[in-house]
Protein backbone atom coordinates (compact mmCIF):
# COMPACT_ATOMS: atom_id res chain seq x y z
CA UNK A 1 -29.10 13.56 6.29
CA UNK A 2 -27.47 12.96 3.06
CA UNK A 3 -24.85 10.21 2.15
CA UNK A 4 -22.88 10.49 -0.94
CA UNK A 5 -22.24 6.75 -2.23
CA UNK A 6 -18.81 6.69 -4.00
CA UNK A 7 -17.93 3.76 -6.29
CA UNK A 8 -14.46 2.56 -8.15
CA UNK A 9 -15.69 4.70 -11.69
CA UNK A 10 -17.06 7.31 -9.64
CA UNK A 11 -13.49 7.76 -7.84
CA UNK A 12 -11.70 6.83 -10.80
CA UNK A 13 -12.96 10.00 -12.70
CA UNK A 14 -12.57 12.64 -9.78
CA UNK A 15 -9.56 11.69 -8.21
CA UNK A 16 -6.09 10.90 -9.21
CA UNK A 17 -2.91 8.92 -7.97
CA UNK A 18 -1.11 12.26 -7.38
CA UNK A 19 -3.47 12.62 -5.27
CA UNK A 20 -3.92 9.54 -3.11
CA UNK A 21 -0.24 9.64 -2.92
CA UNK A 22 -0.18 13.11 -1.12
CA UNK A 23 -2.83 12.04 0.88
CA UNK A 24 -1.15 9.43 2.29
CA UNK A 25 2.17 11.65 2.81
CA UNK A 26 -0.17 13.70 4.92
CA UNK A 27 -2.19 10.99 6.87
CA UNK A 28 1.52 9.33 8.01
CA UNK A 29 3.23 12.48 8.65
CA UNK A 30 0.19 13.48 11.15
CA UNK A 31 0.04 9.93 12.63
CA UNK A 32 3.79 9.73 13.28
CA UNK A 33 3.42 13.53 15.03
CA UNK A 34 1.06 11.95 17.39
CA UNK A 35 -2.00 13.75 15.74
CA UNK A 36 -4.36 10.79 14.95
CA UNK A 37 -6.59 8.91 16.80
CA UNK A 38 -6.02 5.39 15.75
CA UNK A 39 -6.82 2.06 17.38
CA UNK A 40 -6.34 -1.42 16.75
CA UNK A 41 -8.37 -2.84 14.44
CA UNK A 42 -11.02 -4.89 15.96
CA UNK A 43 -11.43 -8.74 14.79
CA UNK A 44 -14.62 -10.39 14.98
CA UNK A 45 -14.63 -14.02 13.92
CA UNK A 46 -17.29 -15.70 12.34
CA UNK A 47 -16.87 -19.34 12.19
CA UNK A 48 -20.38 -20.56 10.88
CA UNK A 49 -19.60 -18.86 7.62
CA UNK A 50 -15.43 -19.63 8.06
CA UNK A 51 -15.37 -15.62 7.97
CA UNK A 52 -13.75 -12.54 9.89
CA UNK A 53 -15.14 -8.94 10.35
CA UNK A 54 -12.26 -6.77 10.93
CA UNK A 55 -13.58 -2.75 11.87
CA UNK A 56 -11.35 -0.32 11.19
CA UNK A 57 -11.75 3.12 13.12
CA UNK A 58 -9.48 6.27 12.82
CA UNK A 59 -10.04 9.73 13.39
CA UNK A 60 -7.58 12.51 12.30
CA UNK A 61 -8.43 16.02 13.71
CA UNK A 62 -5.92 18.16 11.04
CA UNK A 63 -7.49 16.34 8.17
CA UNK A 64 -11.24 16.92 9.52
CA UNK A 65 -10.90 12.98 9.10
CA UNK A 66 -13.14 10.20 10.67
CA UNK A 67 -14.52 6.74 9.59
CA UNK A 68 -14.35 3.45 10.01
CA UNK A 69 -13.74 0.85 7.31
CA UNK A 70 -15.01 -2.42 7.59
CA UNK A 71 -13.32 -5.13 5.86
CA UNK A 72 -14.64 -8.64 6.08
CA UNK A 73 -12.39 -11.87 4.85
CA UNK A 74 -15.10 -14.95 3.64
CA UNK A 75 -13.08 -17.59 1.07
CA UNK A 76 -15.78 -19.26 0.99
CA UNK A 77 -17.42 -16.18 -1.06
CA UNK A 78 -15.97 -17.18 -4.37
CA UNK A 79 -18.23 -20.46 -4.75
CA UNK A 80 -21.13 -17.64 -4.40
CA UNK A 81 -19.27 -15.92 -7.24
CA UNK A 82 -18.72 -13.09 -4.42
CA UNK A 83 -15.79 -10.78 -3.89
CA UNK A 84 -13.65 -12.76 -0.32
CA UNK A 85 -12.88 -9.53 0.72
CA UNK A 86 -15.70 -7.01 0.53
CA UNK A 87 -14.91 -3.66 2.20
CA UNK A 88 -16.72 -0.34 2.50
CA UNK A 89 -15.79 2.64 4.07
CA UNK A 90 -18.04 4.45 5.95
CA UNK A 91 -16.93 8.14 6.53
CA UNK A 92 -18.43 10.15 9.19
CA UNK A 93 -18.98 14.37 9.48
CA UNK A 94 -16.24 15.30 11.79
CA UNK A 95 -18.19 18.21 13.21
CA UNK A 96 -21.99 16.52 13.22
CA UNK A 97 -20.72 13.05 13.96
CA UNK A 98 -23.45 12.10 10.83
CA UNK A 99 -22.69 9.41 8.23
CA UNK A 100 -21.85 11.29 5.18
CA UNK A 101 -19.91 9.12 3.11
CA UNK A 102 -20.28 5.34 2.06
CA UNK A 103 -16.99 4.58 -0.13
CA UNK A 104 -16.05 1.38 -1.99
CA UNK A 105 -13.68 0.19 0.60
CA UNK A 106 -11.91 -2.55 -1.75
CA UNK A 107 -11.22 0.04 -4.32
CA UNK A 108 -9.88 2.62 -1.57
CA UNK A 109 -7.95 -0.05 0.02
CA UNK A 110 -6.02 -0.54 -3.46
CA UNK A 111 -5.75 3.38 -4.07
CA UNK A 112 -4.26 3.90 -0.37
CA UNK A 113 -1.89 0.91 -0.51
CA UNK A 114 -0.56 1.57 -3.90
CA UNK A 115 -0.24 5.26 -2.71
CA UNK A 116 1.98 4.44 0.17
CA UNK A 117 4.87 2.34 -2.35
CA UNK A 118 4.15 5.50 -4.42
CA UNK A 119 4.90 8.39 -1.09
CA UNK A 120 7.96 5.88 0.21
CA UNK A 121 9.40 5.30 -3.53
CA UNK A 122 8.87 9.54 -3.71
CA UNK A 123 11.00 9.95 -0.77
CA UNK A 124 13.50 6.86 -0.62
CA UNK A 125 13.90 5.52 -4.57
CA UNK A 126 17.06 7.10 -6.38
CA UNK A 127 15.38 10.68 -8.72
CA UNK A 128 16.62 8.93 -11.59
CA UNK A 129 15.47 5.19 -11.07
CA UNK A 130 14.99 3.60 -14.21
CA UNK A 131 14.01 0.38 -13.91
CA UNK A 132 10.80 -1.31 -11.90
CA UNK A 133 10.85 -4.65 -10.52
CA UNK A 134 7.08 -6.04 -9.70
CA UNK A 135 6.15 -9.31 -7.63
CA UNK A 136 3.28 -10.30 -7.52
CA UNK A 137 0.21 -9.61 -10.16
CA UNK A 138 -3.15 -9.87 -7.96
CA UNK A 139 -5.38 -7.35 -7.01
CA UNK A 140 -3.18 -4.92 -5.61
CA UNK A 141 -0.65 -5.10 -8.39
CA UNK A 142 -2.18 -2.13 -10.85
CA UNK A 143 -2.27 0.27 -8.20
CA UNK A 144 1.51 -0.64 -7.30
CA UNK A 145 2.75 -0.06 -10.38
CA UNK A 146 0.89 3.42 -10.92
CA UNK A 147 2.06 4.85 -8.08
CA UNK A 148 6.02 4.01 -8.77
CA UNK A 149 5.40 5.07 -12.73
CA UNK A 150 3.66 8.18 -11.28
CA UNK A 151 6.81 9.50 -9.07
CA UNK A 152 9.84 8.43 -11.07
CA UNK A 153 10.72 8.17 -15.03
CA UNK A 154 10.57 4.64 -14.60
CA UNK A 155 11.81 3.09 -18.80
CA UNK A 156 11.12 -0.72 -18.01
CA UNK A 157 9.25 -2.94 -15.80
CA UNK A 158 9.89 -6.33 -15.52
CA UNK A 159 7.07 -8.32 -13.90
CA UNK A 160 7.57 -11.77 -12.23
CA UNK A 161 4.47 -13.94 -11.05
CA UNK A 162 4.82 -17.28 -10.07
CA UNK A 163 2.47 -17.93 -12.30
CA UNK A 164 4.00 -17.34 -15.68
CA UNK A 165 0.73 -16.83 -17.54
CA UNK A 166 -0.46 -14.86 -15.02
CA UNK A 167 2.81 -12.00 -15.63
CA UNK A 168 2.61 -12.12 -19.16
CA UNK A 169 -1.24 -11.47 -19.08
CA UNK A 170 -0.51 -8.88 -16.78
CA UNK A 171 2.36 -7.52 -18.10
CA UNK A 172 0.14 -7.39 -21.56
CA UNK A 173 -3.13 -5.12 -19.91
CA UNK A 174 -0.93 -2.83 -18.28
CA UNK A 175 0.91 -2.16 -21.09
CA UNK A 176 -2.66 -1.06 -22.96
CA UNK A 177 -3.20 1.05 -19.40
CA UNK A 178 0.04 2.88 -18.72
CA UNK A 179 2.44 1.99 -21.71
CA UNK A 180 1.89 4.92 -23.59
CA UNK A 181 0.89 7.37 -20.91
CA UNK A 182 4.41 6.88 -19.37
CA UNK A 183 6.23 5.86 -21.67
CA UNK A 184 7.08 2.81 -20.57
CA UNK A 185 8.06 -1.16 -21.50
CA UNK A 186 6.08 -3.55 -19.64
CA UNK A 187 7.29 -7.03 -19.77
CA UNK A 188 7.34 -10.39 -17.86
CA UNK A 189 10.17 -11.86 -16.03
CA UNK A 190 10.84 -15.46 -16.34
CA UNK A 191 12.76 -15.86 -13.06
CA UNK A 192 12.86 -13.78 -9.62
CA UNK A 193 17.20 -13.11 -10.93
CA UNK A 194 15.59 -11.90 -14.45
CA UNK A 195 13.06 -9.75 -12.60
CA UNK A 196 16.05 -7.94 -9.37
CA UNK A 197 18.46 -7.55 -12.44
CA UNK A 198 19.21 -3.72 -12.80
CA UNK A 199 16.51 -2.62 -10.94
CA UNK A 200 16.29 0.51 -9.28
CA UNK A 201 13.33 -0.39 -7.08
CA UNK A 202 11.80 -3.24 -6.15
CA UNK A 203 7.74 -3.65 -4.85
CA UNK A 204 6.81 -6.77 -3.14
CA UNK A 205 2.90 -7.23 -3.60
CA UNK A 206 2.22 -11.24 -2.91
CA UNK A 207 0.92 -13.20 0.17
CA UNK A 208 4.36 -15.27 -0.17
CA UNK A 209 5.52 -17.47 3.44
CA UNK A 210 8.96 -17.46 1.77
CA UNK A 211 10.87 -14.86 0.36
CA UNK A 212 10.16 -14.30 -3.50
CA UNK A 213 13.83 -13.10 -4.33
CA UNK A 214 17.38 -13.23 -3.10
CA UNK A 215 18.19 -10.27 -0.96
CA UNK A 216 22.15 -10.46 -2.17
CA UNK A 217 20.51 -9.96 -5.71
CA UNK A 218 19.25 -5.99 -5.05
CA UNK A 219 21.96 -3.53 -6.35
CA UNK A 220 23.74 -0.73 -4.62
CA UNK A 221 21.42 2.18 -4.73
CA UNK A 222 17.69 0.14 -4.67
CA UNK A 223 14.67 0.86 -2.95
CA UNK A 224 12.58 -2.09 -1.86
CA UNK A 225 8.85 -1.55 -0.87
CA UNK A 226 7.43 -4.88 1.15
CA UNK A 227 3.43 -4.53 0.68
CA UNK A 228 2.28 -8.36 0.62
CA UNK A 229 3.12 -9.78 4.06
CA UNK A 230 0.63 -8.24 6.84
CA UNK A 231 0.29 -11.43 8.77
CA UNK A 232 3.59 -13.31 11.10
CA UNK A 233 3.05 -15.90 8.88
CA UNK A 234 3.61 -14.17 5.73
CA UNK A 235 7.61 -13.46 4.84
CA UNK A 236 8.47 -12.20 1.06
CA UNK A 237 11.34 -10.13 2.09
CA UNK A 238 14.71 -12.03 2.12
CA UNK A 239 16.19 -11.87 5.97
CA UNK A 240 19.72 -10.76 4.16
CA UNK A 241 18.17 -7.80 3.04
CA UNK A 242 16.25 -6.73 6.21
CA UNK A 243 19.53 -7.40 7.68
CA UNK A 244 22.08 -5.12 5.49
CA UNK A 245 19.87 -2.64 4.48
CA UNK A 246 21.66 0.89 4.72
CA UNK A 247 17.88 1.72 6.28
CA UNK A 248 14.57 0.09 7.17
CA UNK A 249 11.31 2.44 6.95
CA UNK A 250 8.26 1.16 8.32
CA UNK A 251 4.63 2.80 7.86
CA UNK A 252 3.44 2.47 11.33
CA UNK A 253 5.92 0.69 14.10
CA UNK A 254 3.08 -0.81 15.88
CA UNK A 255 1.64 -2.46 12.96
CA UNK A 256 4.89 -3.71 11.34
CA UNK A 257 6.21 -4.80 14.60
CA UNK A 258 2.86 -6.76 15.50
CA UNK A 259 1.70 -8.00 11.79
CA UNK A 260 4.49 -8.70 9.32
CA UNK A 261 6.83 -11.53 9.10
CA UNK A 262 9.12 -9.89 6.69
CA UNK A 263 10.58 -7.73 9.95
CA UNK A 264 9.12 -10.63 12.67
CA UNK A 265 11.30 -13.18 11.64
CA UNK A 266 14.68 -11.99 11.56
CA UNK A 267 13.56 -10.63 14.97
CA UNK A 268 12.72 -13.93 16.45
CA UNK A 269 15.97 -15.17 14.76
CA UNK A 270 18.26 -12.54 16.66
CA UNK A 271 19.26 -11.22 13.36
CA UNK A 272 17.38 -7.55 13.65
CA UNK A 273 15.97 -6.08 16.78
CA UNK A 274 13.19 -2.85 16.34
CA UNK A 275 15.19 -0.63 17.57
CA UNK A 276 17.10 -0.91 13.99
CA UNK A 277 14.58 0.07 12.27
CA UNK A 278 15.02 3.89 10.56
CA UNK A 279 12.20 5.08 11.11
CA UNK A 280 8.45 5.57 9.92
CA UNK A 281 7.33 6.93 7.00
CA UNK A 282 6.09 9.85 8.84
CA UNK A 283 8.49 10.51 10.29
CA UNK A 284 10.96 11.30 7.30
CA UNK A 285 8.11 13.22 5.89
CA UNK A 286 8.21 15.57 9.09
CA UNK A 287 12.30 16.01 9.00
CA UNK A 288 12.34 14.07 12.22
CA UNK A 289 14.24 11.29 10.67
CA UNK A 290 16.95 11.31 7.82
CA UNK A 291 15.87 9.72 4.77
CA UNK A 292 18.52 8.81 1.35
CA UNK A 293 21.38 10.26 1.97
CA UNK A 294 23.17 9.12 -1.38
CA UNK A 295 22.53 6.87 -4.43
CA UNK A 296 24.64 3.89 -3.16
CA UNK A 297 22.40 3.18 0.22
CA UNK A 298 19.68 0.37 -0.22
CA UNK A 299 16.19 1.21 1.41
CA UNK A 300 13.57 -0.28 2.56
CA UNK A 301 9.92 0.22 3.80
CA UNK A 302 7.66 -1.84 4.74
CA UNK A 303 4.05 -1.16 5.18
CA UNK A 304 1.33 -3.45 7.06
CA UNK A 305 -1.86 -0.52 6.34
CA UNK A 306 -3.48 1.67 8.92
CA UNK A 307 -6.28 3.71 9.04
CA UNK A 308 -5.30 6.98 9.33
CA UNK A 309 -5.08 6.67 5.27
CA UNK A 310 -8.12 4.87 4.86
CA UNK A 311 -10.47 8.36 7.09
CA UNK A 312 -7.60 10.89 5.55
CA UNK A 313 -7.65 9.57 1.56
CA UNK A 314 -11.47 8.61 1.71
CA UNK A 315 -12.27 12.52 3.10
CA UNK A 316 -10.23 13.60 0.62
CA UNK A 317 -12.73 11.85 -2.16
CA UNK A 318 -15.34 12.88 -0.41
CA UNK A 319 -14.44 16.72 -0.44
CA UNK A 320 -13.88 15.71 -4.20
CA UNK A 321 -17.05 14.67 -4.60
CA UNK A 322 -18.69 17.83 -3.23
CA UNK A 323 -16.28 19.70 -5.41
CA UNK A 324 -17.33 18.03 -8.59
CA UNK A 325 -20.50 16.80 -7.88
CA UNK A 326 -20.29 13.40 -8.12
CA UNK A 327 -21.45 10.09 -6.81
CA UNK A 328 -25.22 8.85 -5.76
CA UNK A 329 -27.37 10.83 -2.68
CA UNK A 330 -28.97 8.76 -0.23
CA UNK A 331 -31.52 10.65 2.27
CA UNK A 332 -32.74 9.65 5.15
């Protein structure tokens, strides 16, 4: 048996945004037809080491798609000068039921989440959106602002942190990483207002209890994605705009419904019930829901993670890998 290891470089060089974007088009399309096998993901606690194991399974028949990714949260990892959230990927042969993939799961979990702003701002964001707005600068931020620069002719981004240092330093590497490439101006916000002036979409990427902007701010036309908050606890979307949003997408009901406070609380508050919510992702993508219908309605998705992109986008690697001969063999 032969297992290809995959690492962030080695994916890097074979496969592309465009690429993780379409994969997760595909993955939520097929979960919201019903064609994924997706459970739950299991949490094991570990409290000698103040840790959790979380095991995340999926198997996607259409895609030739199945794996588990095991994520593992241990704060206490960074006195060790150790990643807190370590996560690999292990993909399995769909026909032999063998181990045939071992992928860097933190790096894939980045690709696949900045991938799904990248598919909803494809589908929802005005063609001609012009200008980004970007909370949030941590480890997920790159990969956000990729994926919107990759789908629209984005001119300016305008990147708030509250950490001011912590934007401008940003704001200064990704202009060496995508300035030129797309033509863009990267800059830092000094205030949330500065940051939802003008923009044309708006990506939420922080682990915020309270929401990061006012919801009255966003403009007729804007397209909001919510990425941060995947715990009830965790609320960066205003309530306003959950509230008077032309339409609310979700990535997976069940998730969204069960994990994020930005849709939780103005449920528990009476303000929204679930049944106002547009639809999924998936759904859109399959013409079974209406997406934008014209440039004055503001959109929303929100998006907790599942699996199905996690076995769907790490297959597709894998195929790439076979294709281009990449990554290191392990026998056994």
């Amino acid at each position: 048996m032969k297992i290809i290891v995959l690492n962030q470089s080695e994916i890097n060089r074979i496969f592309s945004m465009e690429e993780a974007i379409q994969a997760d088009k595909d993955a939520l399309k097929l979960y919201s037809l019903g064609k994924s096998n997706v459970p739950l993901r299991y949490n094991l606690d570990v409290p000698q080491h103040e840790g959790q194991s979380l095991y995340m399974p999926g198997y996607v028949a259409d895609a030739n798609a199945l794996g588990i990714k095991i994520v593992s949260v241990f704060p206490k990892n960074i006195e060790k000068g150790l990643t807190s959230v370590p996560a690999t990927m292990v993909l399995v042969n769909s026909e032999t039921g063998e181990v045939c993939s071992l992928i860097d799961g933190t790096y894939l979990t980045r690709l696949r989440t900045g991938a799904v702003s990248g598919a909803a701002t494809d589908i929802l964001a005005k063609k001609d959106s012009k200008v980004f707005a970007l909370f949030g600068t941590g480890g997920q931020a790159e990969s956000q602002l990729e994926a919107v620069l990759t789908v629209r002719p984005v001119e300016l981004v305008k990147v708030y942190d509250i950490s001011p240092e912590r934007a401008k330093d940003f704001a200064e590497r990704m202009t060496v990483l995508f300035g030129e490439k797309f033509s863009v101006t990267i800059t830092a916000a000094a205030s949330a207002e500065e940051a939802v002036a003008d923009a044309d979409i708006i990506t939420c990427v922080t682990t915020s209890s309270k929401p990061v902007f006012d919801g009255r701010l966003a403009k007729k036309g804007c397209h909001i994605n919510g990425v941060g908050s995947y715990t009830p606890a965790m609320n960066e979307i205003d309530e306003y705009l959950i509230t008077h949003a032309d339409k609310v997408y979700v990535d997976t009901r069940n998730g969204v419904l069960n994990e994020s406070g930005d849709l939780i609380v103005p449920i528990q508050n009476g303000t929204f019930r679930a049944e106002q919510i547009t639809g999924e992702l998936g759904e859109v993508i399959a013409q079974k829901v209406e997406g934008r219908l014209n440039d004055d309605e503001i959109t929303v998705f929100k998006t907790t993670g599942t699996a199905v992109m996690d076995v769907v986008t790490g297959q597709r690697i894998y195929e790439a890998a076979l294709e281009k001969g990449a990554g290191s063999i392990i026998e056994f």
